[in-house]
Protein backbone atom coordinates (compact mmCIF):
# COMPACT_ATOMS: atom_id res chain seq x y z
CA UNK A 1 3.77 -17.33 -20.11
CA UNK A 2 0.74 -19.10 -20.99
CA UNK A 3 -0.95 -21.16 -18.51
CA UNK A 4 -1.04 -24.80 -19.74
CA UNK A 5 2.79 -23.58 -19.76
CA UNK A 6 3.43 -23.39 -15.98
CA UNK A 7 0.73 -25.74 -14.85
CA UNK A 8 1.19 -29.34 -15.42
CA UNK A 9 -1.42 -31.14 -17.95
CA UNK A 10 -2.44 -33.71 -15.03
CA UNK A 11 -2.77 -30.76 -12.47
CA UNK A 12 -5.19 -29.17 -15.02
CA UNK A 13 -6.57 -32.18 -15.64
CA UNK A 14 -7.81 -32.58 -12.16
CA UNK A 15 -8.63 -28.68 -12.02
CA UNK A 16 -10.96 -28.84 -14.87
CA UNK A 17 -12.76 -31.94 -13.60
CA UNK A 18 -13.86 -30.40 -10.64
CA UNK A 19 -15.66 -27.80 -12.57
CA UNK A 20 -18.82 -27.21 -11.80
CA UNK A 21 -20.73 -27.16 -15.23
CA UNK A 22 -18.58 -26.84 -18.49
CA UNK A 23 -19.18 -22.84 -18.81
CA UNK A 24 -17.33 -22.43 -15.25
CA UNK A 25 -14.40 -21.08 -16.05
CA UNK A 26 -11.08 -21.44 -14.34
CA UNK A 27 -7.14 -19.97 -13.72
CA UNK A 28 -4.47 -21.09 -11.26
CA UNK A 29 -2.40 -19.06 -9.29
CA UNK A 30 0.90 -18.07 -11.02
CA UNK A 31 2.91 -19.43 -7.83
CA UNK A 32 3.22 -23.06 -6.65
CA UNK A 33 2.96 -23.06 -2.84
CA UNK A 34 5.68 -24.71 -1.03
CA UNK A 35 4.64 -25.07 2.72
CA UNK A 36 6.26 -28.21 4.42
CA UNK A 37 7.83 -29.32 1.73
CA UNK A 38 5.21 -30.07 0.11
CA UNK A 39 3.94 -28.05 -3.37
CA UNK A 40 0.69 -27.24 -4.12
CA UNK A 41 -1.25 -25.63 -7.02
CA UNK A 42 -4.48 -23.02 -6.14
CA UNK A 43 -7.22 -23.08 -8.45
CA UNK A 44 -9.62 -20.57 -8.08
CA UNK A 45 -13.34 -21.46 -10.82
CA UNK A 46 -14.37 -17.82 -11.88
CA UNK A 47 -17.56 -18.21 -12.91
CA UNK A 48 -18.64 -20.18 -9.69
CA UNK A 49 -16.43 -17.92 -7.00
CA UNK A 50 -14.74 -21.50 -6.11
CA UNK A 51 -11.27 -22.56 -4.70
CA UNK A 52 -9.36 -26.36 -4.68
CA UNK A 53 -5.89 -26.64 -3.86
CA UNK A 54 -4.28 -29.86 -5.86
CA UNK A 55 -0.80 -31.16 -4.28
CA UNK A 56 1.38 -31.75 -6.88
CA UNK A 57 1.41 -35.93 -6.76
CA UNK A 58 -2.31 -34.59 -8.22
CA UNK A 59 -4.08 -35.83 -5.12
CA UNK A 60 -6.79 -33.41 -3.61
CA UNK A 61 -6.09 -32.83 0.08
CA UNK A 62 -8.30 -32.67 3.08
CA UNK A 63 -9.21 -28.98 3.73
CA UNK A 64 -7.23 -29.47 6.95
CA UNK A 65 -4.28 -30.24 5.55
CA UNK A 66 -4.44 -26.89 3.05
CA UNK A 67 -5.71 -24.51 5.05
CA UNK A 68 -2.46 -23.05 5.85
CA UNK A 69 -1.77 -23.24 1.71
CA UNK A 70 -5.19 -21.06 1.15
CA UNK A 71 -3.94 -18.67 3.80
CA UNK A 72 -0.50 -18.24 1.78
CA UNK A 73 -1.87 -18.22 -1.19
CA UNK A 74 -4.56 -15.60 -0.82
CA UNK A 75 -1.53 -13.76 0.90
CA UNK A 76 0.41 -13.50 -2.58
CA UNK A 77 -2.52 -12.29 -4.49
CA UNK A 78 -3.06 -9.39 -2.17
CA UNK A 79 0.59 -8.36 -1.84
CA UNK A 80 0.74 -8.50 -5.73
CA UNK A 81 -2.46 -6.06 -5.70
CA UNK A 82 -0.38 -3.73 -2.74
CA UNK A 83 2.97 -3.72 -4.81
CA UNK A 84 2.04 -3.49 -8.93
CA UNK A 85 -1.44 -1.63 -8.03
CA UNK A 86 -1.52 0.85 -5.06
CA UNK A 87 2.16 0.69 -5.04
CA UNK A 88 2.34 2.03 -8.55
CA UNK A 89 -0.15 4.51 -7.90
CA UNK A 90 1.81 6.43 -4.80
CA UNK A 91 5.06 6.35 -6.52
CA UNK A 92 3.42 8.20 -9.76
CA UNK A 93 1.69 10.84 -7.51
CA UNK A 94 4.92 12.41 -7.83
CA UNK A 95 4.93 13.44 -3.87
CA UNK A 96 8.31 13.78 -3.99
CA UNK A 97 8.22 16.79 -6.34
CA UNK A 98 5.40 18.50 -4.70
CA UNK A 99 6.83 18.78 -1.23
CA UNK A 100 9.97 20.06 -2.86
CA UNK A 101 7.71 22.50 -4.26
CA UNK A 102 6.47 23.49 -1.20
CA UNK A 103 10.34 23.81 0.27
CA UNK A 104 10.67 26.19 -3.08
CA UNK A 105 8.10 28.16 -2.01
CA UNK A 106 8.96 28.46 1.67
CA UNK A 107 12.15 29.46 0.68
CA UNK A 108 10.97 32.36 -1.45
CA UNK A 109 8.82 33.57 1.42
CA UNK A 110 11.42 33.56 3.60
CA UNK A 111 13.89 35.30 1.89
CA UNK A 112 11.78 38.01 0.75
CA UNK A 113 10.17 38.57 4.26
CA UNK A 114 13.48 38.45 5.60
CA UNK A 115 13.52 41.63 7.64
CA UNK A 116 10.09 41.22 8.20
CA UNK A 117 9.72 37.95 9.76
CA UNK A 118 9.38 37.29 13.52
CA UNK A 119 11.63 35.11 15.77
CA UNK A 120 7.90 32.78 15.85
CA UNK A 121 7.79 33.07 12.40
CA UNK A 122 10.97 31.62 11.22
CA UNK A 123 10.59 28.93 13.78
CA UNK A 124 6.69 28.20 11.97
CA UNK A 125 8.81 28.48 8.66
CA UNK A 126 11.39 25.99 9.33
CA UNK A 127 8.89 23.74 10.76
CA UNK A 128 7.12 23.72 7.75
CA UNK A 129 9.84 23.29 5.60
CA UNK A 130 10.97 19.78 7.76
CA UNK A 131 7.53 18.77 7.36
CA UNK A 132 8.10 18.70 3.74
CA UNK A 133 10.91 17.09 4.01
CA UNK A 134 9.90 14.66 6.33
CA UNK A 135 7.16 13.45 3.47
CA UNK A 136 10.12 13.20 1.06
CA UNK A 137 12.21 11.00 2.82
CA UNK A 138 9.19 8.42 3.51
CA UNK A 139 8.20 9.05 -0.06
CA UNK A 140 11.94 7.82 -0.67
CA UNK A 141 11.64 5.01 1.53
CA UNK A 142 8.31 3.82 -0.09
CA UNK A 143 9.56 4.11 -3.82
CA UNK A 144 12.12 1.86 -2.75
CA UNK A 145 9.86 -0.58 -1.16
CA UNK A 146 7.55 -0.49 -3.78
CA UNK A 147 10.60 -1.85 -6.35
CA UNK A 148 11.65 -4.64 -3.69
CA UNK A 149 8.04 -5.68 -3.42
CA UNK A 150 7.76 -5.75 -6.91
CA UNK A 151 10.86 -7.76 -6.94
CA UNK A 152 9.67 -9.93 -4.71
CA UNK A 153 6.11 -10.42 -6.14
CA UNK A 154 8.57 -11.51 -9.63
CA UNK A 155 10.84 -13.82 -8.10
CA UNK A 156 7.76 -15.94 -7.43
CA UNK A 157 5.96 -15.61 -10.15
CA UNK A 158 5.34 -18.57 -12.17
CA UNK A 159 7.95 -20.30 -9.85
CA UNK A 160 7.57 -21.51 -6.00
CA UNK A 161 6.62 -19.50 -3.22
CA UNK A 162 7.94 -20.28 0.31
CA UNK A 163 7.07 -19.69 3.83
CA UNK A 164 10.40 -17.05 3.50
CA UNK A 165 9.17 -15.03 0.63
CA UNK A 166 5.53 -14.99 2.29
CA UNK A 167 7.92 -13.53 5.14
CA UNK A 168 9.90 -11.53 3.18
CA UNK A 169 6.91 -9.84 1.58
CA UNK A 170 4.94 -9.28 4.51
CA UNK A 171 7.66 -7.56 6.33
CA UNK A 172 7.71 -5.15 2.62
CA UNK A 173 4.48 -4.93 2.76
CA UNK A 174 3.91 -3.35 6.54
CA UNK A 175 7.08 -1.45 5.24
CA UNK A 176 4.92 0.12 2.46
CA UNK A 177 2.23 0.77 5.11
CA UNK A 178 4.10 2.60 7.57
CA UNK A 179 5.77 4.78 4.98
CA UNK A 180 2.66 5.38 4.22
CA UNK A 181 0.97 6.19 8.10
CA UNK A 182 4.26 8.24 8.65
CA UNK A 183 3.15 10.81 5.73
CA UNK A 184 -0.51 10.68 6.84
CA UNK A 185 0.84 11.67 10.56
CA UNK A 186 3.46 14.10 10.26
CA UNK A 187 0.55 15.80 7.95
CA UNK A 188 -2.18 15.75 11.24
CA UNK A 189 0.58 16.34 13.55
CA UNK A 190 1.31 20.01 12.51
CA UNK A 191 -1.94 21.09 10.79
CA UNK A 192 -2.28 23.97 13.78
CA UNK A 193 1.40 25.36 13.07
CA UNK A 194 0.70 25.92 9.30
CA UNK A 195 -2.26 27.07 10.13
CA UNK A 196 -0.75 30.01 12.51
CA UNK A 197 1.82 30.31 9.99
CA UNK A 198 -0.40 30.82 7.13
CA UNK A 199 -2.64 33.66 9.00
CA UNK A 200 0.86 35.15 10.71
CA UNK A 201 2.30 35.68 6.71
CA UNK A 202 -0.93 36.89 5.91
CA UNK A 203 -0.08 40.06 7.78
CA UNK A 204 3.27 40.26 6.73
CA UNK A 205 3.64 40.72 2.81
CA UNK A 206 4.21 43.88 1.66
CA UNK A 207 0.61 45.04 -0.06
CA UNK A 208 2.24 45.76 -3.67
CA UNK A 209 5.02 42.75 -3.25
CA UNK A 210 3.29 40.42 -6.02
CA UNK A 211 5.75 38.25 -6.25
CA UNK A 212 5.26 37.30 -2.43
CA UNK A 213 1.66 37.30 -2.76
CA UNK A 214 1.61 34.79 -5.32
CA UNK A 215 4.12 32.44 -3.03
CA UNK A 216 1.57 32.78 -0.02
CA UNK A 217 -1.33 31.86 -2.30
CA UNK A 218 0.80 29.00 -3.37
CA UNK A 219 1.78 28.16 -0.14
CA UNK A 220 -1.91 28.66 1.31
CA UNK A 221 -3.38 26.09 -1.24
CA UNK A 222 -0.81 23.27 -0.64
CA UNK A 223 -1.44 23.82 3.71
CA UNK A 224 -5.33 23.15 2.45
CA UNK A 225 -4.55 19.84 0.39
CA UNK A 226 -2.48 18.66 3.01
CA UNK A 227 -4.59 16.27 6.05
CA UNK A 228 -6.12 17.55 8.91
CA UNK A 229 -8.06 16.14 11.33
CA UNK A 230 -11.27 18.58 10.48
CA UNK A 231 -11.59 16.96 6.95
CA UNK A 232 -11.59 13.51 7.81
CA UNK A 233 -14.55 11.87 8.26
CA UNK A 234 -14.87 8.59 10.91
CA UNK A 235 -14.15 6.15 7.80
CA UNK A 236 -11.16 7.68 7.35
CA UNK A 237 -9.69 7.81 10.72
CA UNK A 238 -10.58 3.92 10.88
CA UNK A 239 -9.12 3.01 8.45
CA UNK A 240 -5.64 4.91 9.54
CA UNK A 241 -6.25 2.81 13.00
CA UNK A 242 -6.40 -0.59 10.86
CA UNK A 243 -3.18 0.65 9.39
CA UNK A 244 -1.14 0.71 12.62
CA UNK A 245 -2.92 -2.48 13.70
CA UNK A 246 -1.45 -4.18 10.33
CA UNK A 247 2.03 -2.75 10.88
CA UNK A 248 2.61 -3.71 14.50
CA UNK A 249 1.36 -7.26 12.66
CA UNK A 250 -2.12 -7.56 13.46
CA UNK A 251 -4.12 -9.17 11.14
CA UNK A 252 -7.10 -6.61 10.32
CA UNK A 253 -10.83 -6.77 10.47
CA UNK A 254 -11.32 -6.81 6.47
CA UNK A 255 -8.34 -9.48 6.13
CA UNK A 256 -10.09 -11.89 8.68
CA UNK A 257 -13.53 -11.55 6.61
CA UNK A 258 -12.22 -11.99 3.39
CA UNK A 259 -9.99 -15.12 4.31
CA UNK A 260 -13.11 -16.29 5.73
CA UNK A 261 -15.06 -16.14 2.99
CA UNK A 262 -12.31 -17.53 0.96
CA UNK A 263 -12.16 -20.27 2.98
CA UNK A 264 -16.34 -21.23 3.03
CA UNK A 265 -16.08 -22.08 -0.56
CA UNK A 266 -13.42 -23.53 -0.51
CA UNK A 267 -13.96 -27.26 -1.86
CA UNK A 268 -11.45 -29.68 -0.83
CA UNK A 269 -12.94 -32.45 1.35
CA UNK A 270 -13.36 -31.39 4.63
């Protein structure tokens, strides 16, 4: 849909009035914002790194008034980014089809080593193998968030967005976070098993078994792509902590700033 399209000629009218030199180019967000009943458009001018909010009887509105609009608005641009961006790029990792990979390969060790394998062992085996598993079925979970989002992010989309589908999303989006976290954690959380089970099977293959040496190898280099707390560096594990914080429905440290600074150039009369 082109713009002039959604955006009514006097709304544009106003928008382009308030440019700041002809070259400064402009767009308006593909979503009017309903918030008390009242529907407003959100302009942001490109080439100046601008905002104005215009309420659709075309008047201009104290900042006051819109700051709650801004906050909604800048909401919807980053869940759109979280959905048909990063979203996208998790579900085409393929995770799903790695860890059942890994289960594969477990199983192959297993079987072969079956006389072999210690009472430890089996137990390191199996909680390998529900490691992988547990990965798939967040993996699962996030695939299907990632299509509601997605959903969601379309149902307003050159329509009206609501205080309920700001809602909606935002409980989608922590969603998509936590599957997420709980694929990071389960990761950290058994590092030192795999490890023991990785150096215990080491022992344990028969020396002219190639078959079971290439499944250990296998094995070996997906336990070495997988997290551990050795390999992340203090960014990292700060960033996992601003995770939680946004899941339990925190707002985070990088959210606050950029609203801020959203919010400074904003210029509706204050």
């Amino acid at each position: 849909m082109e713009l002039h399209e959604y955006v009514p000629q006097n709304i544009l009218e106003i928008v382009k009035a308030n440019r700041a030199h002809d070259r400064d180019q402009y767009g308006v967000l593909p979503t009017i914002i309903d918030y008390n009943h009242t529907r407003y458009y959100y302009a942001h001018y490109e080439t100046t790194d601008r905002y104005l909010v215009v309420r659709e009887d075309g008047e201009i509105p104290v900042f006051k008034e819109i700051e709650p609009v801004v906050d909604m608005a800048a909401f919807f641009v980053a869940v759109s980014y979280s959905f048909y961006d990063y979203g996208d790029q998790w579900v085409k990792e393929k995770t799903i089809q790695k860890y059942q990979r890994i289960q594969k390969v477990l199983d192959t060790l297993e079987k072969g080593l079956q006389q072999r394998l210690t009472e430890e062992q089996r137990d390191l085996l199996n909680d390998f193998r529900q490691t992988a598993q547990t990965v798939i079925d967040w993996q699962q979970k996030l695939e299907y968030t990632v299509a509601e989002g997605k959903k969601g992010v379309d149902k307003i989309t050159y329509k009206v967005g609501s205080i309920q589908d700001h809602e909606r999303l935002d409980q989608l989006q922590k969603q998509l976070l936590k599957c997420i976290d709980e694929q990071n954690q389960v990761q950290l959380d058994t590092y030192e098993k795999r490890k023991q089970l990785i150096k215990s099977l080491w022992k344990s293959i028969p020396l002219l078994n190639i078959r079971l040496w290439f499944a250990f190898y296998e094995l070996r280099i997906h336990h070495q792509r997988m997290l551990n707390w050795s390999k992340m560096d203090q960014g990292e594990i700060n960033s996992m902590e601003i995770v939680k914080r946004r899941i339990e429905g925190g707002m985070t440290p990088e959210t606050y700033r950029e609203l801020r600074a959203i919010k400074a150039v904003v210029i509706n009369p204050r």
